[in-house]
Protein backbone atom coordinates (compact mmCIF):
# COMPACT_ATOMS: atom_id res chain seq x y z
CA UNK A 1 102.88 148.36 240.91
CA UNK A 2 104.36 144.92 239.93
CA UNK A 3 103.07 142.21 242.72
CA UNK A 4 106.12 141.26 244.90
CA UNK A 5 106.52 137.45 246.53
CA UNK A 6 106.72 136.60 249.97
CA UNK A 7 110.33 135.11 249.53
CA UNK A 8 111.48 138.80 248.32
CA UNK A 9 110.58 140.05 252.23
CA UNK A 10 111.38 137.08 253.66
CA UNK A 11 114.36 137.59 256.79
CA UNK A 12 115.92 135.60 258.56
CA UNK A 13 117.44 136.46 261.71
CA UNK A 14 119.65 134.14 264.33
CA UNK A 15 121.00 134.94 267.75
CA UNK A 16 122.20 133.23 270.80
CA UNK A 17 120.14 133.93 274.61
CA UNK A 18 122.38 135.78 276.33
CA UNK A 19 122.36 135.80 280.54
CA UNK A 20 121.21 139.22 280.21
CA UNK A 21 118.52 138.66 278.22
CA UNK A 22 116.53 136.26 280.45
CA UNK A 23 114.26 136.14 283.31
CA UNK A 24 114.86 134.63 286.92
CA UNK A 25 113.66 130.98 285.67
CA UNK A 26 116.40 131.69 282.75
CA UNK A 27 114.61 131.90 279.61
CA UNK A 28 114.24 134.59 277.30
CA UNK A 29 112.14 137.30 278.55
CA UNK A 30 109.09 137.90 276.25
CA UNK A 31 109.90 141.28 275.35
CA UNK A 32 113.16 140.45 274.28
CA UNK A 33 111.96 138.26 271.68
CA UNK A 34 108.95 140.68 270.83
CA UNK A 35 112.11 143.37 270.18
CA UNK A 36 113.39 140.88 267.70
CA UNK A 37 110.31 139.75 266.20
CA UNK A 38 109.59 143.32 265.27
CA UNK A 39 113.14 143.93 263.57
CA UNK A 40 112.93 141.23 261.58
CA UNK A 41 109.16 142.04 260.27
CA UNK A 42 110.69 145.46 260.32
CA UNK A 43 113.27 144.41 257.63
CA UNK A 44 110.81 142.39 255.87
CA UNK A 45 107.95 144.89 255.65
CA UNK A 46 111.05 147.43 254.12
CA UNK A 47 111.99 144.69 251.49
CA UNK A 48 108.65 144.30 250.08
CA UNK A 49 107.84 148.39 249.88
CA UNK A 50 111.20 149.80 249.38
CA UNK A 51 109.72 152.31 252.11
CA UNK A 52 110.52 153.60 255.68
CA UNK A 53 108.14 150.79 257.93
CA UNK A 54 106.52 151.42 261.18
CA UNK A 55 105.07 149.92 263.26
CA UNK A 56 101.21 149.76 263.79
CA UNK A 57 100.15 146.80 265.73
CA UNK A 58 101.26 143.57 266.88
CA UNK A 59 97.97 141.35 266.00
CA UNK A 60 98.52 138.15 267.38
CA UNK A 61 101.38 136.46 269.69
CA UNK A 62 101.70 132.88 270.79
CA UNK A 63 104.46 132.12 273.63
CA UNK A 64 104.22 128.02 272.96
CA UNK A 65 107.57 127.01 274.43
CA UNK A 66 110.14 128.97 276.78
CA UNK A 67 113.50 129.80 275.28
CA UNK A 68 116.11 128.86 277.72
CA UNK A 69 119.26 130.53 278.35
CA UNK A 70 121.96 129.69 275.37
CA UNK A 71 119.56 128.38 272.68
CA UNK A 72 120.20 129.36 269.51
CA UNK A 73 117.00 131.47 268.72
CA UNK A 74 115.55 132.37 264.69
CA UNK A 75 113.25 134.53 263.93
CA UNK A 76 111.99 134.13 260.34
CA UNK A 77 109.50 137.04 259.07
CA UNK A 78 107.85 137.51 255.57
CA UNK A 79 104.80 139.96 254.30
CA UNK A 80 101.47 137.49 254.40
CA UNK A 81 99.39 139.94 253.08
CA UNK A 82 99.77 143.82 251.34
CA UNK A 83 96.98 146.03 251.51
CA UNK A 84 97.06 150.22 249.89
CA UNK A 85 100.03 151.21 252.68
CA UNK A 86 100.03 148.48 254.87
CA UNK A 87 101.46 145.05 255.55
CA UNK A 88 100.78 141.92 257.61
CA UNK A 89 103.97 140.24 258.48
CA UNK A 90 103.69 136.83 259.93
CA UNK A 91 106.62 135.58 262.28
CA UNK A 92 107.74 132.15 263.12
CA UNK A 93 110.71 131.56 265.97
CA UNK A 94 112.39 128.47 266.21
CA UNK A 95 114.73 126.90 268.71
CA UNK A 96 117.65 124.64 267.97
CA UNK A 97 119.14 122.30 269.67
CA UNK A 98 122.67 122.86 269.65
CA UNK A 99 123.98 119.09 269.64
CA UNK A 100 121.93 117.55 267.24
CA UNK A 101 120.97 120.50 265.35
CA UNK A 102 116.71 119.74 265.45
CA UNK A 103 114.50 123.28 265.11
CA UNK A 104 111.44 123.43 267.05
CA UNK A 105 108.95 125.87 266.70
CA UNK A 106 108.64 128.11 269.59
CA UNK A 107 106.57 130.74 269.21
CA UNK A 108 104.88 133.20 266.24
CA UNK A 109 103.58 135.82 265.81
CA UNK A 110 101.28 138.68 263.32
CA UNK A 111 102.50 142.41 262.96
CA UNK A 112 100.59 145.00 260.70
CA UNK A 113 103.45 147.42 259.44
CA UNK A 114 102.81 150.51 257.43
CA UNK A 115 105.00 152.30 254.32
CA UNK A 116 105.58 155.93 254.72
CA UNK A 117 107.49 158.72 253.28
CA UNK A 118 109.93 160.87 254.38
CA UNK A 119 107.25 163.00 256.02
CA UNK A 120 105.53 159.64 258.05
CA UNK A 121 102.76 160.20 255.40
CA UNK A 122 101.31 156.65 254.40
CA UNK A 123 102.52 155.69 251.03
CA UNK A 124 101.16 152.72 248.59
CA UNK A 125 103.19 149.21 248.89
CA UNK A 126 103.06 147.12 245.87
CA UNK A 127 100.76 143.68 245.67
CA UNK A 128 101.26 140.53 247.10
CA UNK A 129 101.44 137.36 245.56
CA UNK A 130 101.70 134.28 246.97
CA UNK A 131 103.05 131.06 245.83
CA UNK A 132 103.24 128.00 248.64
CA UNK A 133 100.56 126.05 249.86
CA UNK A 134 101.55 127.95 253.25
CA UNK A 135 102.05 131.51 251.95
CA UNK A 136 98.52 130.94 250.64
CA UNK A 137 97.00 129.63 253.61
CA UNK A 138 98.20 132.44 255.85
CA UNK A 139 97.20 135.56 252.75
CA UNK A 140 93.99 134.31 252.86
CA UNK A 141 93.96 134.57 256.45
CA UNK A 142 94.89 137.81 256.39
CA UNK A 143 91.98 139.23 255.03
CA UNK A 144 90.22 137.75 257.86
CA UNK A 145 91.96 138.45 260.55
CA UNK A 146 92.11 142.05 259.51
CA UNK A 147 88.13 142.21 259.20
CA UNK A 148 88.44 140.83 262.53
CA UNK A 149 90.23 143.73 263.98
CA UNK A 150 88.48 146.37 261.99
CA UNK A 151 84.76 144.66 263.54
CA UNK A 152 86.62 144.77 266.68
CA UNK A 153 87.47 148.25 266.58
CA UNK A 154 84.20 149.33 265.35
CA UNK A 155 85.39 150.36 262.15
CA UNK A 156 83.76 148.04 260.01
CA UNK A 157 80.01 146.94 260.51
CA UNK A 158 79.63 142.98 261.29
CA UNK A 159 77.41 142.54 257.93
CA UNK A 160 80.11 143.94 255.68
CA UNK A 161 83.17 141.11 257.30
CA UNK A 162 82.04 139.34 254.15
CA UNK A 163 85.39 136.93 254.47
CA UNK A 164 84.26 136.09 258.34
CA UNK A 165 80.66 135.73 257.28
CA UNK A 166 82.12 132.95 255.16
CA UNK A 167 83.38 130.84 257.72
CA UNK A 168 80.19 130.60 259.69
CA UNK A 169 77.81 130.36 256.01
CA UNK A 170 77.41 126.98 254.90
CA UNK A 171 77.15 127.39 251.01
């Protein structure tokens, strides 16, 4: 399969907070913006495989800043790492101020989506190649962060997380 870049998944997704979308403290409730954070990785995941995308875990959320009611919310996803049939989509929501226009960033967040076929059978994604400073940063995360899990999980023996070893190995 011919590697895809993280610009061909990336989406970009922008919405106002809505009154009934928000707490009693008036900010955006938390799974309001996990529902959007998943459509857009969602959308992005489908981009890069040309596949039905589900779902399979939501790795890693940071609520760093409340969204109040009426800000003008993005979500901006984009595949950080393909593996055989999965995906790791990282998420980054920003927050704009509607009179002078200045984005903060919010929140992010890490979901692992899978390809499958018409059947829900896991299907092959095509490669990943990144080309920022940023996109490589967070691919070689990835790896990581899915050792991480798979340790976690007791799927994968601490002595073969050869990328985590790594990081506590002086060389």
């Amino acid at each position: 399969m011919t590697p895809k870049t993280p610009s061909e998944s990336r989406t970009t997704m922008t919405d106002m907070v809505l009154p009934s979308e928000t707490n009693a403290l008036q900010n955006l409730f938390g799974g309001e913006l996990l529902a959007r954070m998943d459509r857009a990785a969602s959308i992005a995941a489908g981009r890069h495989s040309r596949r039905i995308t589900v779902t399979a875990s939501v790795n890693h959320v940071a609520f760093n800043l409340a969204v109040p009611l009426g800000s003008v919310v993005t979500v901006e996803a984009a595949v950080s790492r393909a593996y055989t049939t999965s995906m790791e989509v990282y998420i980054d929501v920003w927050i704009e101020d509607r009179y002078n226009g200045k984005r903060t960033k919010a929140n992010e967040a890490i979901y692992t989506f899978v390809a499958v076929d018409e059947t829900g059978k896991p299907t092959e994604v095509p490669p990943l190649q990144p080309e920022t400073a940023l996109e490589k940063e967070r691919f070689a995360g990835a790896l990581r962060r899915k050792q991480l899990s798979l340790v976690l999980a007791g799927k994968m023996k601490p002595n073969e997380a050869t990328e985590l070893k790594a990081l506590f190995i002086e060389s």
